[in-house]
C-alpha atoms as a PDB file:
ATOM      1  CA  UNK A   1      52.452  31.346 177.854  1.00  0.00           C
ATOM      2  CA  UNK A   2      48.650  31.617 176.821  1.00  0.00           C
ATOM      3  CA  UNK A   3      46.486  34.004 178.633  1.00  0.00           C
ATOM      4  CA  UNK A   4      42.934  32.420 179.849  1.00  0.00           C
ATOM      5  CA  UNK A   5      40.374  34.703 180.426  1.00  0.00           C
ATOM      6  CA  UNK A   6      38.285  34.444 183.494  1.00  0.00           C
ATOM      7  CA  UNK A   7      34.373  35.966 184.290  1.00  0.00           C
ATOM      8  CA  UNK A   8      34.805  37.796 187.323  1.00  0.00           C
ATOM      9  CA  UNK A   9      31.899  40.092 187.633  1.00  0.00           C
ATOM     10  CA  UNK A  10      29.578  41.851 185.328  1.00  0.00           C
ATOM     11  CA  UNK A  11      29.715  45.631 184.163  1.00  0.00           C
ATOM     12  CA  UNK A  12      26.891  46.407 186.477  1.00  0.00           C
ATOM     13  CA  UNK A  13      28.811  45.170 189.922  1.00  0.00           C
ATOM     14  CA  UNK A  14      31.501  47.779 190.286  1.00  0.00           C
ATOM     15  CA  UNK A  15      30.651  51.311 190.331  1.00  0.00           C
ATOM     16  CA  UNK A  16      33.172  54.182 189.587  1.00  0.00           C
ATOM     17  CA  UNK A  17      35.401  54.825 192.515  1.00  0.00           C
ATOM     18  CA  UNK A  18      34.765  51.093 193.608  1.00  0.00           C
ATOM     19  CA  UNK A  19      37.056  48.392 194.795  1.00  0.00           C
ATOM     20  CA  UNK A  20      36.012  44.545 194.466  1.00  0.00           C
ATOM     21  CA  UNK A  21      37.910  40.853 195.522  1.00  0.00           C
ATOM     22  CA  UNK A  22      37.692  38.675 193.087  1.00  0.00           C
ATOM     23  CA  UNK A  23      39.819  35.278 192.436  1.00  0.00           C
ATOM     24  CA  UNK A  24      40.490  34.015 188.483  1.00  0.00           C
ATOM     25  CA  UNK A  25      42.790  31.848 187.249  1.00  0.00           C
ATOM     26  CA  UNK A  26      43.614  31.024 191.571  1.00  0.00           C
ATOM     27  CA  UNK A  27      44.468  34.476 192.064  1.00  0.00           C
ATOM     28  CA  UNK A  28      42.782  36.910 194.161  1.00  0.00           C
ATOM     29  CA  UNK A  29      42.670  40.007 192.402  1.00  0.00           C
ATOM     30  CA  UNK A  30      41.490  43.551 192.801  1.00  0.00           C
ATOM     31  CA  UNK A  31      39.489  44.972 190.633  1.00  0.00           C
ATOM     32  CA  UNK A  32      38.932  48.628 190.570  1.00  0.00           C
ATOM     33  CA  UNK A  33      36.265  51.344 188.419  1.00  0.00           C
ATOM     34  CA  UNK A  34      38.233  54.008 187.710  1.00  0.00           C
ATOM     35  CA  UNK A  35      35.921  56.857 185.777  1.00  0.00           C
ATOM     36  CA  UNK A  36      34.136  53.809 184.127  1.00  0.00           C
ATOM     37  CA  UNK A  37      37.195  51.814 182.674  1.00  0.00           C
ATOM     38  CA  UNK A  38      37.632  48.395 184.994  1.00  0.00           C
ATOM     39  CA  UNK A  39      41.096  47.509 185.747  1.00  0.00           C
ATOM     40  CA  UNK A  40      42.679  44.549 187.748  1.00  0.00           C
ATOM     41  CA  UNK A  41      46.055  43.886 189.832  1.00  0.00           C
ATOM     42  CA  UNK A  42      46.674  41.716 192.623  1.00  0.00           C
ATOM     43  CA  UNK A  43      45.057  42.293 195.407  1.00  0.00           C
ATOM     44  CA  UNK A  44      47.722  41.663 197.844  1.00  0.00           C
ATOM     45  CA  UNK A  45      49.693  44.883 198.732  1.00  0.00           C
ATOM     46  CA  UNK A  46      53.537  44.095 198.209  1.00  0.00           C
ATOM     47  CA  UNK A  47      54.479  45.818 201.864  1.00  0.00           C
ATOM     48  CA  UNK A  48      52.806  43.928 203.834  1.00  0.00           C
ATOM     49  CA  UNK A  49      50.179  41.482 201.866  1.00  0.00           C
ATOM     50  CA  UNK A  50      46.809  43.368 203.286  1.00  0.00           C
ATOM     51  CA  UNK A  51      43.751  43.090 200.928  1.00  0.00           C
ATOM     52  CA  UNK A  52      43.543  45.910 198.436  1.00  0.00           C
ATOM     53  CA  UNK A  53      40.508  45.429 197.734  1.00  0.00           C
ATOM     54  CA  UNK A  54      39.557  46.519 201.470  1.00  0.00           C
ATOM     55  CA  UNK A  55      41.357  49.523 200.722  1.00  0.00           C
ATOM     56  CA  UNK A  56      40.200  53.008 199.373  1.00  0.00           C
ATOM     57  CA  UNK A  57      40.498  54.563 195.594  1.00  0.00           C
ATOM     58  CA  UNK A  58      40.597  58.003 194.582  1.00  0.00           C
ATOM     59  CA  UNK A  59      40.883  58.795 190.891  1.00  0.00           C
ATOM     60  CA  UNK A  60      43.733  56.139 189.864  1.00  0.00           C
ATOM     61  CA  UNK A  61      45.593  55.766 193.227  1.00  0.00           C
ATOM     62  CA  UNK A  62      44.691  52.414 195.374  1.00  0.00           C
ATOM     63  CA  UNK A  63      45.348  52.875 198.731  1.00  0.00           C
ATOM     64  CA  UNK A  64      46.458  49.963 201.058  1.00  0.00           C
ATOM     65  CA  UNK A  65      44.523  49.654 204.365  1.00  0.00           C
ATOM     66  CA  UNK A  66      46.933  49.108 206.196  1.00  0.00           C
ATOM     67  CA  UNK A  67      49.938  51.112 206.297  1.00  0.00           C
ATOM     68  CA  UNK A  68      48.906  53.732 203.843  1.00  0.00           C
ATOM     69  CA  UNK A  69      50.868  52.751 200.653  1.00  0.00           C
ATOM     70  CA  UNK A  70      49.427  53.335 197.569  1.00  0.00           C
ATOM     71  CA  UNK A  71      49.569  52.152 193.786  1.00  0.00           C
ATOM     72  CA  UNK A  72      48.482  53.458 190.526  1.00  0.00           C
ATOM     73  CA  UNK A  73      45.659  51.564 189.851  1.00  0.00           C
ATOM     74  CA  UNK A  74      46.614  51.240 185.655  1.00  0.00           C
ATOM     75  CA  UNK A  75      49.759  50.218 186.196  1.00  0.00           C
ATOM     76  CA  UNK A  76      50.490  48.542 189.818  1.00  0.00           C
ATOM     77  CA  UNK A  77      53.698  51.489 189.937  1.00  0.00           C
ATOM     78  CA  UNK A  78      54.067  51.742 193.661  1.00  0.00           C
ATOM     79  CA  UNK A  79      52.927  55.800 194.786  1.00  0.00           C
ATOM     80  CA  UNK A  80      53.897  56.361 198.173  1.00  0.00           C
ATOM     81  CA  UNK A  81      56.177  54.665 201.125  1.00  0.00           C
ATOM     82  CA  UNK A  82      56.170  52.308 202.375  1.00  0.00           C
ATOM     83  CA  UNK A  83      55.101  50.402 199.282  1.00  0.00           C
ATOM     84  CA  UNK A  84      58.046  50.810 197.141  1.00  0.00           C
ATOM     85  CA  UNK A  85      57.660  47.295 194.641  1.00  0.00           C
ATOM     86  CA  UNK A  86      54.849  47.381 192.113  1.00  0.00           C
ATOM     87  CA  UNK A  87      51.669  44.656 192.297  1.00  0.00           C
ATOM     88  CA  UNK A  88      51.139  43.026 189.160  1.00  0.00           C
ATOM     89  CA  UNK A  89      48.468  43.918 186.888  1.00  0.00           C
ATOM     90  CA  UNK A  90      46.310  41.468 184.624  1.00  0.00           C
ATOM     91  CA  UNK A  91      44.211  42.390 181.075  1.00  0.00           C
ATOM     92  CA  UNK A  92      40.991  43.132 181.048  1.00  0.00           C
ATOM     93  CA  UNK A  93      38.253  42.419 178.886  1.00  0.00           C
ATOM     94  CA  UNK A  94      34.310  43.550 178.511  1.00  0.00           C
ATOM     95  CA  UNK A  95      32.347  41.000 176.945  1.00  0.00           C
ATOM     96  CA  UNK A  96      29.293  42.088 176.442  1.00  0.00           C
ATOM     97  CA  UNK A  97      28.266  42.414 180.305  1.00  0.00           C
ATOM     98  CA  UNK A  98      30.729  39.841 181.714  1.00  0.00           C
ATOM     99  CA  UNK A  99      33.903  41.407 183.241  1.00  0.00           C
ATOM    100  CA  UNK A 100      36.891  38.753 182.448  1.00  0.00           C
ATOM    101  CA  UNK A 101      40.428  38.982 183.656  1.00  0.00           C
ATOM    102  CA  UNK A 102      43.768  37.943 181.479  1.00  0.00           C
ATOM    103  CA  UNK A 103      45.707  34.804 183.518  1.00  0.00           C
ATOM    104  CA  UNK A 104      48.987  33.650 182.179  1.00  0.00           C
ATOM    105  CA  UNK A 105      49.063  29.552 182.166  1.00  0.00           C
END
């Protein structure tokens, strides 16, 4: 399956220890700063589906708002209970300002 990149946001947008919705490719995503390097996973927890996003991040770990579960931001591995599957992650690319996000069609 191809991947299709998607503009999301621009470099600019997301500060380090910042969390940001975002939808590409029909997805809503999270996108997260972490120490300058932009990374994106889905932005639905896999405990309960809250938003990510609306969540907190310190260093790599993405905490859900809910409940408290959290995920390594770099590789969606879930942290602590009660998330215990992984979210999906998705590449990322910088081009030139434009922050795109990898979508398998």
């Amino acid at each position: 399956m191809p991947v299709v990149y998607h503009t999301v946001a621009r470099v600019g947008e997301i500060q380090p220890g910042e969390l940001r919705y975002v939808e590409a490719g029909g997805k809503g995503i999270c996108l997260a700063n972490v120490d300058g390097e932009i990374v994106a996973l889905d932005n639905a927890c896999t405990h309960e589906q809250a938003s990510l996003s609306d969540g907190a991040i310190t260093r790599d770990r993405i905490e859900c708002p809910l409940h408290g579960g959290a995920f390594d931001a770099r590789s969606g591995e879930p942290l602590s209970y009660p998330a215990v599957f992984p979210v999906k992650t998705y590449r990322v690319e910088i081009d030139g300002d434009e922050i795109r996000v990898g979508i398998r069609t």
